[in-house]
Protein backbone atom coordinates (compact mmCIF):
# COMPACT_ATOMS: atom_id res chain seq x y z
CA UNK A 1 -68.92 118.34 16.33
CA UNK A 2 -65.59 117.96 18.24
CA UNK A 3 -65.23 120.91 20.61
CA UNK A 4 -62.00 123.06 20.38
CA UNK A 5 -60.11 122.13 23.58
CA UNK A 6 -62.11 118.89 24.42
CA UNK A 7 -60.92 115.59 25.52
CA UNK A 8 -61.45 113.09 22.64
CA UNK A 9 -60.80 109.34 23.52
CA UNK A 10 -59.88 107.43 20.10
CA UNK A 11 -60.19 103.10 19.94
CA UNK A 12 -57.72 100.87 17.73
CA UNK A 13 -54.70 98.48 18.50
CA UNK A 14 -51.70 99.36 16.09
CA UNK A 15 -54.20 99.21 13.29
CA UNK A 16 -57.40 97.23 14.58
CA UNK A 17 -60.22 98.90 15.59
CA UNK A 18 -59.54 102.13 13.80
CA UNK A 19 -61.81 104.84 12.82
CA UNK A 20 -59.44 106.02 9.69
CA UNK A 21 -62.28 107.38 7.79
CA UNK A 22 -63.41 109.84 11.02
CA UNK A 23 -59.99 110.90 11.90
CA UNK A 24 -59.21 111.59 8.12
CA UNK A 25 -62.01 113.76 8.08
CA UNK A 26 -60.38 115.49 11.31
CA UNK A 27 -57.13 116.28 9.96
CA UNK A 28 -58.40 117.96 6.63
CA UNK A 29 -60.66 119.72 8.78
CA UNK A 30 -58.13 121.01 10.49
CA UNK A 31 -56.19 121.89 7.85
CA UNK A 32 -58.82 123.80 5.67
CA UNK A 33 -60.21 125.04 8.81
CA UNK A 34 -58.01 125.49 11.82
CA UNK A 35 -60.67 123.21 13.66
CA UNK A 36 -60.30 120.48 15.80
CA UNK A 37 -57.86 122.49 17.54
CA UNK A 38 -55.73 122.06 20.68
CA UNK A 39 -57.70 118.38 21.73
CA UNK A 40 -56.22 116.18 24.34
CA UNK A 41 -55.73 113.34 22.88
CA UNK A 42 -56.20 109.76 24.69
CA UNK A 43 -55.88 106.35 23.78
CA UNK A 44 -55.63 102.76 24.83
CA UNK A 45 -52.92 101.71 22.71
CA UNK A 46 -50.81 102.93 19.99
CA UNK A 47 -52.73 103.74 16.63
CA UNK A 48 -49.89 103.36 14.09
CA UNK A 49 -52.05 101.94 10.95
CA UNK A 50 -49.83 101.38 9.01
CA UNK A 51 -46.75 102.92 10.73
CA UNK A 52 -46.69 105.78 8.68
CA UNK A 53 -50.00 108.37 7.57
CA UNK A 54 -52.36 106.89 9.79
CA UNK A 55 -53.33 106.74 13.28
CA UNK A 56 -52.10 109.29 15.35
CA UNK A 57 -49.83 110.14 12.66
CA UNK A 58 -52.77 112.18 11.13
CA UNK A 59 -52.31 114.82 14.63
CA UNK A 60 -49.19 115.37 13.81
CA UNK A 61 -50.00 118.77 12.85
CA UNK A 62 -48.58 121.68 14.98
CA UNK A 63 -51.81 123.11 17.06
CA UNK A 64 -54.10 120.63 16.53
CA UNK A 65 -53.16 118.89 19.79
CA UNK A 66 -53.51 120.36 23.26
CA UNK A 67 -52.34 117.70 25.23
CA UNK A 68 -51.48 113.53 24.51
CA UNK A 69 -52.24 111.16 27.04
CA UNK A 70 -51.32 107.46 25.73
CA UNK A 71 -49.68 104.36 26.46
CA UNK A 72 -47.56 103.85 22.98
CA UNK A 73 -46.03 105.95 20.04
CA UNK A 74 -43.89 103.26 18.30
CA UNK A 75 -45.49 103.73 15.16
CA UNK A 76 -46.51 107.97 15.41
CA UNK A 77 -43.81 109.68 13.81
CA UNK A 78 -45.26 112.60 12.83
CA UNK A 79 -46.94 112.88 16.55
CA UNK A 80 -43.98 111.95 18.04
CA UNK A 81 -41.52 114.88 16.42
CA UNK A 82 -44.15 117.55 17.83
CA UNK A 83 -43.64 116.07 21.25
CA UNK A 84 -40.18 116.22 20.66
CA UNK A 85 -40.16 119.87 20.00
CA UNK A 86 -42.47 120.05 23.11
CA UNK A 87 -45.39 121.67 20.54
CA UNK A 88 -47.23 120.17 23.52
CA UNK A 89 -47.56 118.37 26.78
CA UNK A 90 -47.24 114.15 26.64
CA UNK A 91 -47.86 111.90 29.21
CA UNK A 92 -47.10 108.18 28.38
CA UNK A 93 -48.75 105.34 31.05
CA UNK A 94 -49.26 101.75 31.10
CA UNK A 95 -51.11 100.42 28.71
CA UNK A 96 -53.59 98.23 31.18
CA UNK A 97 -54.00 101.43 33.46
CA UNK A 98 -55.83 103.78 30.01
CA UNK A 99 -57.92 100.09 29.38
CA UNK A 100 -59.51 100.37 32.70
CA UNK A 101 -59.58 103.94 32.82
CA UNK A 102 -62.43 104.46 30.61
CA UNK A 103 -64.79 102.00 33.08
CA UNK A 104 -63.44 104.18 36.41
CA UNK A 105 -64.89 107.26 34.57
CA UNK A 106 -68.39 105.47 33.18
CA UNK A 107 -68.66 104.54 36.61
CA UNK A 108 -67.91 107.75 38.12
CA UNK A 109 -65.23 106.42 39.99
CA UNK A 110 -62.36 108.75 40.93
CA UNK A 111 -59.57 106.94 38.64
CA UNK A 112 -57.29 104.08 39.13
CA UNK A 113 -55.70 102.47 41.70
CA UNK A 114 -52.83 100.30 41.19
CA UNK A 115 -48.99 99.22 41.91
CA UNK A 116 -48.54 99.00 37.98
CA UNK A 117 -45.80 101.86 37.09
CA UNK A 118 -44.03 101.41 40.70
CA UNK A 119 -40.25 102.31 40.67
CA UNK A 120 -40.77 103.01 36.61
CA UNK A 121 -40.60 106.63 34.83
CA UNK A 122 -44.60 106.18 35.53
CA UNK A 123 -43.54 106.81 39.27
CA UNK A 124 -44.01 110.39 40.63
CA UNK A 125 -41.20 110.13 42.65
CA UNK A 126 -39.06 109.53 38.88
CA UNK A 127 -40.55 111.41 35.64
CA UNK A 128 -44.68 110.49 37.21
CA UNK A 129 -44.93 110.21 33.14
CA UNK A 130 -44.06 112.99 31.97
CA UNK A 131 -41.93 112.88 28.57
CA UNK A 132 -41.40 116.11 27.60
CA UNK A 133 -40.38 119.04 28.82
CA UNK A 134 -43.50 120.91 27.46
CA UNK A 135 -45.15 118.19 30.21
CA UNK A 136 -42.70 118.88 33.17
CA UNK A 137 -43.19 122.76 32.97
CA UNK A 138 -47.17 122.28 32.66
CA UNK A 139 -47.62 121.47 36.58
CA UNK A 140 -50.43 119.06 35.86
CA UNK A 141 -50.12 115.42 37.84
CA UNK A 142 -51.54 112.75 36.13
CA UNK A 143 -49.93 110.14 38.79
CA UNK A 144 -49.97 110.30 42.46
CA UNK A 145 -47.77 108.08 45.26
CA UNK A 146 -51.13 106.88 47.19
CA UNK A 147 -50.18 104.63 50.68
CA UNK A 148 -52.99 102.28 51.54
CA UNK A 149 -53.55 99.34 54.36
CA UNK A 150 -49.71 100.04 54.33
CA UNK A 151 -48.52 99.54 50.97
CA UNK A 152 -47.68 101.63 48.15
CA UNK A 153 -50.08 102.29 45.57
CA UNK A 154 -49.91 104.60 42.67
CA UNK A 155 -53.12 106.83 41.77
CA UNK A 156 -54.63 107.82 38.16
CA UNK A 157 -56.75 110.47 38.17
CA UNK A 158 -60.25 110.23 36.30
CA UNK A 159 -61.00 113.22 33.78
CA UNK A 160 -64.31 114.17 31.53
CA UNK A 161 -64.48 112.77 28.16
CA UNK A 162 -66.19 115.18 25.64
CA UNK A 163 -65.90 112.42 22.62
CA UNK A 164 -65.42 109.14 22.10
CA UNK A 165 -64.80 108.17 18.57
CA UNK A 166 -64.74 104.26 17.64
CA UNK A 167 -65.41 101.22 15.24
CA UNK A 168 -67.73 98.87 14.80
CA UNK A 169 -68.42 97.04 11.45
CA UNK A 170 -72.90 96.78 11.54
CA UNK A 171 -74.51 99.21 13.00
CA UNK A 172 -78.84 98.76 12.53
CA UNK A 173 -81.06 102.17 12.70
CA UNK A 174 -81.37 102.43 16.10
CA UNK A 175 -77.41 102.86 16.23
CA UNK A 176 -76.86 99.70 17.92
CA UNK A 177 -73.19 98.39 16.91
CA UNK A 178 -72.12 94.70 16.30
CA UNK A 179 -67.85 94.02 15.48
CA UNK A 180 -68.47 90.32 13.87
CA UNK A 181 -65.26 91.08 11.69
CA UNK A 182 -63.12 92.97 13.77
CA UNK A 183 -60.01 90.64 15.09
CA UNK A 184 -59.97 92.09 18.76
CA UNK A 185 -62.77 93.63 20.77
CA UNK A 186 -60.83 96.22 22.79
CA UNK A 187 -63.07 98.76 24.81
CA UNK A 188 -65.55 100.70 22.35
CA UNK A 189 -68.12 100.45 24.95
CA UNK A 190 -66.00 101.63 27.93
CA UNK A 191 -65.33 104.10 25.46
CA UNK A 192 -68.77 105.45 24.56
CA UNK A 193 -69.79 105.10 28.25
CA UNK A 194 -67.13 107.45 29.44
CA UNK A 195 -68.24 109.92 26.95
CA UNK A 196 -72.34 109.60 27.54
CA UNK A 197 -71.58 110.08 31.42
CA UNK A 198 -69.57 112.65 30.83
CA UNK A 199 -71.86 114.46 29.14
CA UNK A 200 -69.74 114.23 26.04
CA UNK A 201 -70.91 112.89 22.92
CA UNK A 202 -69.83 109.04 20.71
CA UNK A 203 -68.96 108.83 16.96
CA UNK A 204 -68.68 105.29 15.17
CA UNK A 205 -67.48 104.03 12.35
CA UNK A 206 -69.35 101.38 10.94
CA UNK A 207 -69.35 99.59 6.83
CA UNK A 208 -73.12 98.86 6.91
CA UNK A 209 -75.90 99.73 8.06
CA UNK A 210 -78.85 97.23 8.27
CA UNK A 211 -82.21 97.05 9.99
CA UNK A 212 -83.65 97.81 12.99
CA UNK A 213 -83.28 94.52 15.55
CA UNK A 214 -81.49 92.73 13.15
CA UNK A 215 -78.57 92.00 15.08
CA UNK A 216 -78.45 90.04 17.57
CA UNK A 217 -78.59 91.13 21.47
CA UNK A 218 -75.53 89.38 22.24
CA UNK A 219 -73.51 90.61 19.44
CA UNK A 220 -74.12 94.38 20.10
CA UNK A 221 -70.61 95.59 21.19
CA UNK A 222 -72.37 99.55 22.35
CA UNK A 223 -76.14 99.71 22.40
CA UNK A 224 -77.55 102.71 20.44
CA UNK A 225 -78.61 104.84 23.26
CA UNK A 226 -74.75 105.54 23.81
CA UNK A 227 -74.16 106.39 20.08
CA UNK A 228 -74.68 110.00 18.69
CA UNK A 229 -73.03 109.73 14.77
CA UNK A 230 -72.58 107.18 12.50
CA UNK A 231 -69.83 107.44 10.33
CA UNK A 232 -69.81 105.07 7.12
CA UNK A 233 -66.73 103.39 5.62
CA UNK A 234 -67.04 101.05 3.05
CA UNK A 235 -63.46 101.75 0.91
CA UNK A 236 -59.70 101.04 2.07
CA UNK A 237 -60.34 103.27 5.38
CA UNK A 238 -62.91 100.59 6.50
CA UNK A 239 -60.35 97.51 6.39
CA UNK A 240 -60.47 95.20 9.44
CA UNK A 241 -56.46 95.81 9.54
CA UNK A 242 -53.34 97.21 7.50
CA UNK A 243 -51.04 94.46 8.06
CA UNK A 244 -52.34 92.60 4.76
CA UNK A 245 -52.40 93.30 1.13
CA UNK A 246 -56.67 91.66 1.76
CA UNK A 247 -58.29 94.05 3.77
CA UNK A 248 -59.70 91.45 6.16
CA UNK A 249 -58.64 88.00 7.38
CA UNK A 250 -61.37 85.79 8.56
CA UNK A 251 -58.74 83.67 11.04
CA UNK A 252 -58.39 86.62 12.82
CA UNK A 253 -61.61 86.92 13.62
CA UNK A 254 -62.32 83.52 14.32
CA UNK A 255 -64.47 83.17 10.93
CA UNK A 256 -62.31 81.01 9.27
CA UNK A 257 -59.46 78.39 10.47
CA UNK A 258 -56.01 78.10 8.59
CA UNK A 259 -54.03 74.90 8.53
CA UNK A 260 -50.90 75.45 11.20
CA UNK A 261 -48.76 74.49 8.91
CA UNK A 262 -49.42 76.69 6.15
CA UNK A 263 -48.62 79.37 8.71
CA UNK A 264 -45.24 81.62 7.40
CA UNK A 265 -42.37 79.97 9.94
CA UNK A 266 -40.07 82.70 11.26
CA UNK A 267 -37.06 83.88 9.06
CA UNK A 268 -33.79 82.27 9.27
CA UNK A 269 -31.27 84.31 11.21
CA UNK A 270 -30.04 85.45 14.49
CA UNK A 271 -33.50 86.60 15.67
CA UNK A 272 -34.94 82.90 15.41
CA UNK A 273 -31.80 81.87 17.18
CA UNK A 274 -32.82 84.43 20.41
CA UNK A 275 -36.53 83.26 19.80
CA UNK A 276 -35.75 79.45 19.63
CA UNK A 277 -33.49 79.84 23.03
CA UNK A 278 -36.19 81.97 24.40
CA UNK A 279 -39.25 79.36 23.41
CA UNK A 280 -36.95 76.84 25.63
CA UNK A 281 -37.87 78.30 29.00
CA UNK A 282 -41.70 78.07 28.04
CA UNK A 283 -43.36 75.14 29.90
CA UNK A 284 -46.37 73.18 29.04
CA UNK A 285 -49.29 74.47 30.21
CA UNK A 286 -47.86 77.94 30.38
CA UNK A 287 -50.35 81.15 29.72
CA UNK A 288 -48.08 83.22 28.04
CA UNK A 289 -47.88 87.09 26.85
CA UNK A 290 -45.53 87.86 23.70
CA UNK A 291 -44.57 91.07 22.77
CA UNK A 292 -44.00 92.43 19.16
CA UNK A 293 -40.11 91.52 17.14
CA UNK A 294 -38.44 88.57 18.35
CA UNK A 295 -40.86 87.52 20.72
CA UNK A 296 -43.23 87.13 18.80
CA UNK A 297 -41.92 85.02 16.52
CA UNK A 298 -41.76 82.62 19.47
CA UNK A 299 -45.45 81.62 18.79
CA UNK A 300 -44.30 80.85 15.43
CA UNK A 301 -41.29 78.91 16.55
CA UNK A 302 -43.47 76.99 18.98
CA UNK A 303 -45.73 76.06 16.09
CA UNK A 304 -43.12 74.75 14.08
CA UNK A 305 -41.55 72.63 16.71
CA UNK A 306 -45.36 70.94 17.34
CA UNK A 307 -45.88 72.61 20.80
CA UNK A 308 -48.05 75.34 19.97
CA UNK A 309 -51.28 73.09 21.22
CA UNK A 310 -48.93 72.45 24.78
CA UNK A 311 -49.36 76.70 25.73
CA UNK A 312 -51.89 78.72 25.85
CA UNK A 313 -50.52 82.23 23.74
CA UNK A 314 -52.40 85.81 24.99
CA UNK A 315 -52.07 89.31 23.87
CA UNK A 316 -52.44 92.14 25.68
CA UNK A 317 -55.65 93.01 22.60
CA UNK A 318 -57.76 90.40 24.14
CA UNK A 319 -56.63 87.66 22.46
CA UNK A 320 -56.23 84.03 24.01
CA UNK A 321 -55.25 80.89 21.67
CA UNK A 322 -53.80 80.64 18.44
CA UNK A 323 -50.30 81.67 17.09
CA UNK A 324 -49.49 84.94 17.43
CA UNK A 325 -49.46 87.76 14.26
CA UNK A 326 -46.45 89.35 13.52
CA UNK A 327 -45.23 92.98 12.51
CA UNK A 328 -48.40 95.17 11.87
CA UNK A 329 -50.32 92.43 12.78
CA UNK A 330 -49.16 91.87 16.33
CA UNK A 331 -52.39 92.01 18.24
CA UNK A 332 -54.56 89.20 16.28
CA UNK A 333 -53.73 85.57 16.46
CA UNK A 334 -54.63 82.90 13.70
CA UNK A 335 -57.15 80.33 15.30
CA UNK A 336 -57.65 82.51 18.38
CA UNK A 337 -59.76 80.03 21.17
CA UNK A 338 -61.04 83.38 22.65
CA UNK A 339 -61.48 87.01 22.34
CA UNK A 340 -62.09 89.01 25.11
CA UNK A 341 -62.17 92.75 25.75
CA UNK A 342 -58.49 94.67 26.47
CA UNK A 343 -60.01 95.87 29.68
CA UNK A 344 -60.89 92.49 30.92
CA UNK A 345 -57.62 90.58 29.91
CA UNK A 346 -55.20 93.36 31.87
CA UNK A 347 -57.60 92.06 35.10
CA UNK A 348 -56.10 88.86 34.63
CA UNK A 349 -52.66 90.14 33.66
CA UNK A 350 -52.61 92.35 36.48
CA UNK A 351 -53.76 89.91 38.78
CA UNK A 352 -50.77 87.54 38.08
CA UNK A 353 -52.34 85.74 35.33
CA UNK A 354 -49.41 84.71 33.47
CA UNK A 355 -47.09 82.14 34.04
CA UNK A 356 -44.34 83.29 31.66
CA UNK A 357 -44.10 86.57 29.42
CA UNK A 358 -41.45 87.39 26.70
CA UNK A 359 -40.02 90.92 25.72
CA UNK A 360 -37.86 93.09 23.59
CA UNK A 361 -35.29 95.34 25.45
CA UNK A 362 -33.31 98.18 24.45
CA UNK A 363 -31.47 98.64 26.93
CA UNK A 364 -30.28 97.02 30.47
CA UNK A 365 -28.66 97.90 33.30
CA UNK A 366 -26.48 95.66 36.06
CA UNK A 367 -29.18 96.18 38.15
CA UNK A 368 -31.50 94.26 36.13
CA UNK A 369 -33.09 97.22 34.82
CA UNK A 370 -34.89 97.72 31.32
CA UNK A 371 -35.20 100.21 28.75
CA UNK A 372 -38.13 100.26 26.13
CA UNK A 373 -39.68 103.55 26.24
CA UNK A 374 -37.37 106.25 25.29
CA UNK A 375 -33.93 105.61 23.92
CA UNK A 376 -31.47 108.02 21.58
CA UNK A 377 -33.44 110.80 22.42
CA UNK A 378 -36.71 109.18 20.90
CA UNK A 379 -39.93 108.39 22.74
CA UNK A 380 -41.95 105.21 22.21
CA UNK A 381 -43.60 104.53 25.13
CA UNK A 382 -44.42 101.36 27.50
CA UNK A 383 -47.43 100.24 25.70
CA UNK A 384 -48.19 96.98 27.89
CA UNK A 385 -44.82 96.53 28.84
CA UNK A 386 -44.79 97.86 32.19
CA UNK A 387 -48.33 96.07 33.37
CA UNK A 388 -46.67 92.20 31.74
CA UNK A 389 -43.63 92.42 33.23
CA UNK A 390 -44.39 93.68 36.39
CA UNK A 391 -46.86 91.00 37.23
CA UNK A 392 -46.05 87.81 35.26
CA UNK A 393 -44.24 84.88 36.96
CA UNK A 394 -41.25 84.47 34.50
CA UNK A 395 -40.25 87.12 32.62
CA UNK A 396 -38.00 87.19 29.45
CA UNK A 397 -36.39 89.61 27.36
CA UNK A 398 -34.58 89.58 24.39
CA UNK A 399 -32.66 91.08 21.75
CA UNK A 400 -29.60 90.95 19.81
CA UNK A 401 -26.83 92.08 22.14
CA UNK A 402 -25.08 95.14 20.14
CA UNK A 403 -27.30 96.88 17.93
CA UNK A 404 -26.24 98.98 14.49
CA UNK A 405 -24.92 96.95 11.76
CA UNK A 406 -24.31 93.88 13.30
CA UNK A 407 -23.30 91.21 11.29
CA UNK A 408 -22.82 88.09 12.56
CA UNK A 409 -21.82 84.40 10.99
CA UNK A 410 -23.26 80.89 11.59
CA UNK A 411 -21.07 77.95 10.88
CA UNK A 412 -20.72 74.04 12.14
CA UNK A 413 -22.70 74.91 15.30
CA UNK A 414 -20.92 78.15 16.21
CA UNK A 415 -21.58 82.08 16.28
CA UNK A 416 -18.61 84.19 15.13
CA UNK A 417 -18.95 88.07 15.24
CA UNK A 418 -18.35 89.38 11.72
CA UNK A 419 -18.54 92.84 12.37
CA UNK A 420 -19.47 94.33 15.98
CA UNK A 421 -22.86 96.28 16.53
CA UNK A 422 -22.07 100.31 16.90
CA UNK A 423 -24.42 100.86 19.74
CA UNK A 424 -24.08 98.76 23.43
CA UNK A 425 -27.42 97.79 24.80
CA UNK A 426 -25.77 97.07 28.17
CA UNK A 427 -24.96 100.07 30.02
CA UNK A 428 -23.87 101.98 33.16
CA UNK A 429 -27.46 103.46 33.61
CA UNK A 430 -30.67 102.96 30.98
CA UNK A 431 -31.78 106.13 29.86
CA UNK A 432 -35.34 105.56 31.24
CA UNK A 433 -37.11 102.56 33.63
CA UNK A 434 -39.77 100.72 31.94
CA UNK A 435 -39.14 98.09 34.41
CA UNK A 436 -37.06 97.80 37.72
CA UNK A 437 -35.29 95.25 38.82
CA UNK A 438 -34.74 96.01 42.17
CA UNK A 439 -38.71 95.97 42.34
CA UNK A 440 -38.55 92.35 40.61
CA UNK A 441 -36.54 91.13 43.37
CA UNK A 442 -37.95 92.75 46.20
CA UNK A 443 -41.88 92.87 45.66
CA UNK A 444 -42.29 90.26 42.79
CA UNK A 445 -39.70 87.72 43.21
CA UNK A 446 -39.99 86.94 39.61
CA UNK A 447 -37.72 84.82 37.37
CA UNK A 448 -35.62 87.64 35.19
CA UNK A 449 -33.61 86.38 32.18
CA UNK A 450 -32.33 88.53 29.20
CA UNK A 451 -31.55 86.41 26.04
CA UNK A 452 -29.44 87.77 23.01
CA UNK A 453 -27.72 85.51 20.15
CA UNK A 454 -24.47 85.07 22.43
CA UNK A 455 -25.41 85.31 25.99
CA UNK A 456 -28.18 84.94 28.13
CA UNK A 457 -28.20 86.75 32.07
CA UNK A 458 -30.05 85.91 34.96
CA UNK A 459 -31.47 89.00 37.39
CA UNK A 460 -30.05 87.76 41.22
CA UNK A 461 -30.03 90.31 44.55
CA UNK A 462 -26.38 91.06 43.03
CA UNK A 463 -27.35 92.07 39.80
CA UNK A 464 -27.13 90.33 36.18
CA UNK A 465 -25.41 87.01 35.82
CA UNK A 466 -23.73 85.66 33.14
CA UNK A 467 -25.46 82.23 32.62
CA UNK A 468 -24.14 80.79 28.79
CA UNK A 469 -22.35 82.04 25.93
CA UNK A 470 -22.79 80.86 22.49
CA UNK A 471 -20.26 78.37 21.07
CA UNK A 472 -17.37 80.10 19.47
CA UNK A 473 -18.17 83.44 21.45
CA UNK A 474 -14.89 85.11 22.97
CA UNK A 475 -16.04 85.64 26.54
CA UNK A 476 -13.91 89.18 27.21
CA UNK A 477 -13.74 90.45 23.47
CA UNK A 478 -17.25 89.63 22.44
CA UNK A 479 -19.03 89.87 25.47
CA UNK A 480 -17.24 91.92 28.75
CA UNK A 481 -15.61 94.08 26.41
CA UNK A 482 -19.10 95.25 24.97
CA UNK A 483 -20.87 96.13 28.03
CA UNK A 484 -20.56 99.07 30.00
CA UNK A 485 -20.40 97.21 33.34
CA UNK A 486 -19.17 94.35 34.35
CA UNK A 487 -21.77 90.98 35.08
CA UNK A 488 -21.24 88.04 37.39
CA UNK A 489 -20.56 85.20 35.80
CA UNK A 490 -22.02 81.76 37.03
CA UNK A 491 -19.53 79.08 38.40
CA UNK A 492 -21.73 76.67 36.08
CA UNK A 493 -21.00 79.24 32.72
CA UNK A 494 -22.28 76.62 30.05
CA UNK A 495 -22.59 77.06 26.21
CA UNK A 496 -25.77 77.85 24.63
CA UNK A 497 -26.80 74.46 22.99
CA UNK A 498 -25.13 74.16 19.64
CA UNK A 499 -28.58 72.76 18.12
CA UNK A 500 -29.29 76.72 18.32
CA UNK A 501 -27.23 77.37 15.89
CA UNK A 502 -27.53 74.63 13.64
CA UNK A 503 -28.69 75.50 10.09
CA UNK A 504 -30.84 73.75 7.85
CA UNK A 505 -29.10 75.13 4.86
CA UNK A 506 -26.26 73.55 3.53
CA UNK A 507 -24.24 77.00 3.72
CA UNK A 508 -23.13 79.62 5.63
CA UNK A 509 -24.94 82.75 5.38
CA UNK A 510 -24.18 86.19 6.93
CA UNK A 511 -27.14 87.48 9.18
CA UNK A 512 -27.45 91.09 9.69
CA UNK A 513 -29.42 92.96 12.51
């Protein structure tokens, strides 16, 4: 029922809110029968599953994809090496920008209007999105510069959805569709409205379905006159997630509390070093945003130290409250206070909603400028990245400070660098702008640090400043002598505290990154 061609808008986080079962059923069709063929793809988020078959990994078959428009492809292999080859045109934009999207076209409105992507790759006057060359030769614009009341604004254009396929867990016979287990609510209704108003037609995925008016009013997620097909999915392709070996995990969904302290701590190792210097710039009373790797382990770290209850955690899913979920389960919280839909929690986000927001960088420039989105040749995407960080108060990121085979050694209080990471994460020029420094500065006037196990910058109006080292770091060996450009370096350079690198084990161990 999926037209050849047509524009097919697909809900899920990582691997919440999936319809596995419906887009299992599209790639064998495909491959028995050549059809869905050539869709354009959109999404929200990035649908990785479990990082490997699933998600958008199942359109990683040559022709079955027209044209990807998405926000994230961290976990989409097989999708991404088709983009890679250009077997098609990709356009990768801010995660908060597809979230409201879907409401501009239920509304009829003519797209998005917003300074989010400014001065990025997002930016027409830079890439305006476009990661491939299969995009670049297409001619389409899905950005435009757009002055107003004499500021910059960037504009994305509204466009027709001809499906909408989501997931719900009830649905009764009139088609109405409750998510009581699902751990984030995300935007199945902007979703189906889209499609209805654009004439286009909504597929769900439920695991039951019960009686007419059984559920109640203010648990139906899409009312019934928006849905077309039910889909049912009782087996492993109905799970509320993929990050567990149970297929669904009541704290996530607020059905259920778990004792804090029964909560897995963060391992021991460089990471929770950058995560426990990071969690030190978090005040209380703080809403804060963590992204996925070290940062979020932060929420963990905060729960160990007893200060968890003192900050408010969010996710860009919807959640608010709680410690964060890590790996596959970044997205869902355990103990959530609240959670709202992804449309509604970029509002606040974009608004300047949070007071401090931690993130993973791959690379960084002196001029303060960050790297997550394409790096080595690979394309991952900004995901949220570029809507956090360009509107949250304080902004963090971190990372180890070399990457490859790093292996480093903790002893009485000190770092010492075993054997040096192959790849330098501070260069001349990063490979593609996920966020801008010089835009910090100028528009935002935010607080930029980068943290990594033996150093820690500030962003000034003269670039990045060395702030600390770690205790028995060699300043020009380990430090200048592995970056492609040369920092400032503070009057005040301090050491990192040596209760960082303290060890509750009564031997050394040798960390690897």
């Amino acid at each position: 029922m999926i037209p050849d061609g047509g524009t097919v808008a697909l809900s899920g986080f990582i691997g919440f809110g999936l319809a596995e079962e419906i887009l299992c059923a599209m790639e064998e069709s495909f491959q028995t029968k050549g059809h869905p063929r050539g869709i354009n793809l959109v999404s929200v988020a990035g649908l990785g599953g479990d990082g490997k078959t699933r998600g958008f990994n199942h359109f990683g078959r040559k022709g079955m994809v027209g044209r990807l428009y998405a926000s994230n492809l961290s976990m989409a292999g097989r999708l991404a090496e088709l983009i890679q080859k250009d077997a098609f045109p990709a356009y990768l934009v801010p995660q908060g920008v597809l979230a409201q999207m879907f409401r501009a076209i239920a509304g009829g409105k003519p797209g998005v209007v917003t300074q989010v992507g400014l001065h990025t790759f997002v930016d027409p006057r830079v890439d305006g999105a476009k990661v491939n060359d299969a995009a670049k030769s297409q001619g389409d614009e899905v950005v435009q510069l757009l002055p107003l009341n004499g500021k910059e604004y960037l504009f994305y254009p509204a466009f027709p959805v001809n499906a909408a396929v989501i997931k719900g867990n009830t649905a009764d016979e009139d088609g109405n569709i409750s998510c009581e287990k699902e751990a984030l609510s995300l935007e199945q209704y902007e979703m189906a409205a889209a499609a209805k108003n654009s004439g286009g037609i909504v597929i769900a995925q439920v695991e039951q379905i019960v009686e007419s008016g059984s559920i109640h009013p203010k648990k139906v997620v899409v009312p019934g006159n928006m849905v077309d097909y039910l889909v049912l999915a009782t087996g492993e392709n109905g799970r509320q997630q993929f990050a567990l070996n149970q297929p669904y995990e009541p704290s996530w969904s607020g059905d259920a509390k778990t004792q804090l302290d029964q909560i897995q701590p963060m391992e021991e190792g460089i990471r929770k070093i950058i995560a426990r210097r990071a969690a030190e710039e978090i005040r209380d009373g703080d809403f804060v945003n963590l992204g996925i790797g070290i940062p979020d382990g932060i929420s963990r770290v905060l729960n160990e130290e007893g200060r968890i209850d003192s900050v408010t955690m969010s996710v860009e899913s919807g959640v608010i409250g709680g410690v964060s979920a890590p790996g596959l389960g970044t997205g869902a919280a355990y103990n959530p206070q609240a959670i709202i839909r992804q449309p509604d929690m970029f509002d606040f986000y974009d608004g300047g909603g949070i007071d401090f927001a931690c993130l993973g960088g791959a690379q960084f420039d002196r001029n303060g400028n960050v790297n997550v989105s394409k790096f080595n040749g690979k394309v991952t995407g900004p995901g949220g990245f570029i809507n956090i960080t360009q509107n949250a108060k304080r902004v963090c990121f971190v990372g180890t400070f070399t990457a490859g085979n790093l292996e480093v050694e903790i002893a009485e209080g000190k770092l010492q660098i075993v054997r040096e990471g192959s790849i330098k994460k501070f260069v001349r020029q990063v490979e593609q702008i996920t966020f801008s420094g010089e835009y910090s500065l100028e528009e935002s006037k935010q607080q930029v640090l980068i943290i990594t196990e033996r150093a820690v910058f500030e962003l000034t109006k003269g670039g990045l400043q060395l702030l600390e080292i770690a205790p028995g770091i060699d300043l020009k060996k380990d430090v200048l002598d592995q970056m492609e450009f040369e920092p400032m370096i503070s009057k005040e350079l301090r050491f990192m505290k040596t209760e960082l690198f303290q060890k509750k084990q009564k031997y050394c161990t040798t960390w690897k990154n």
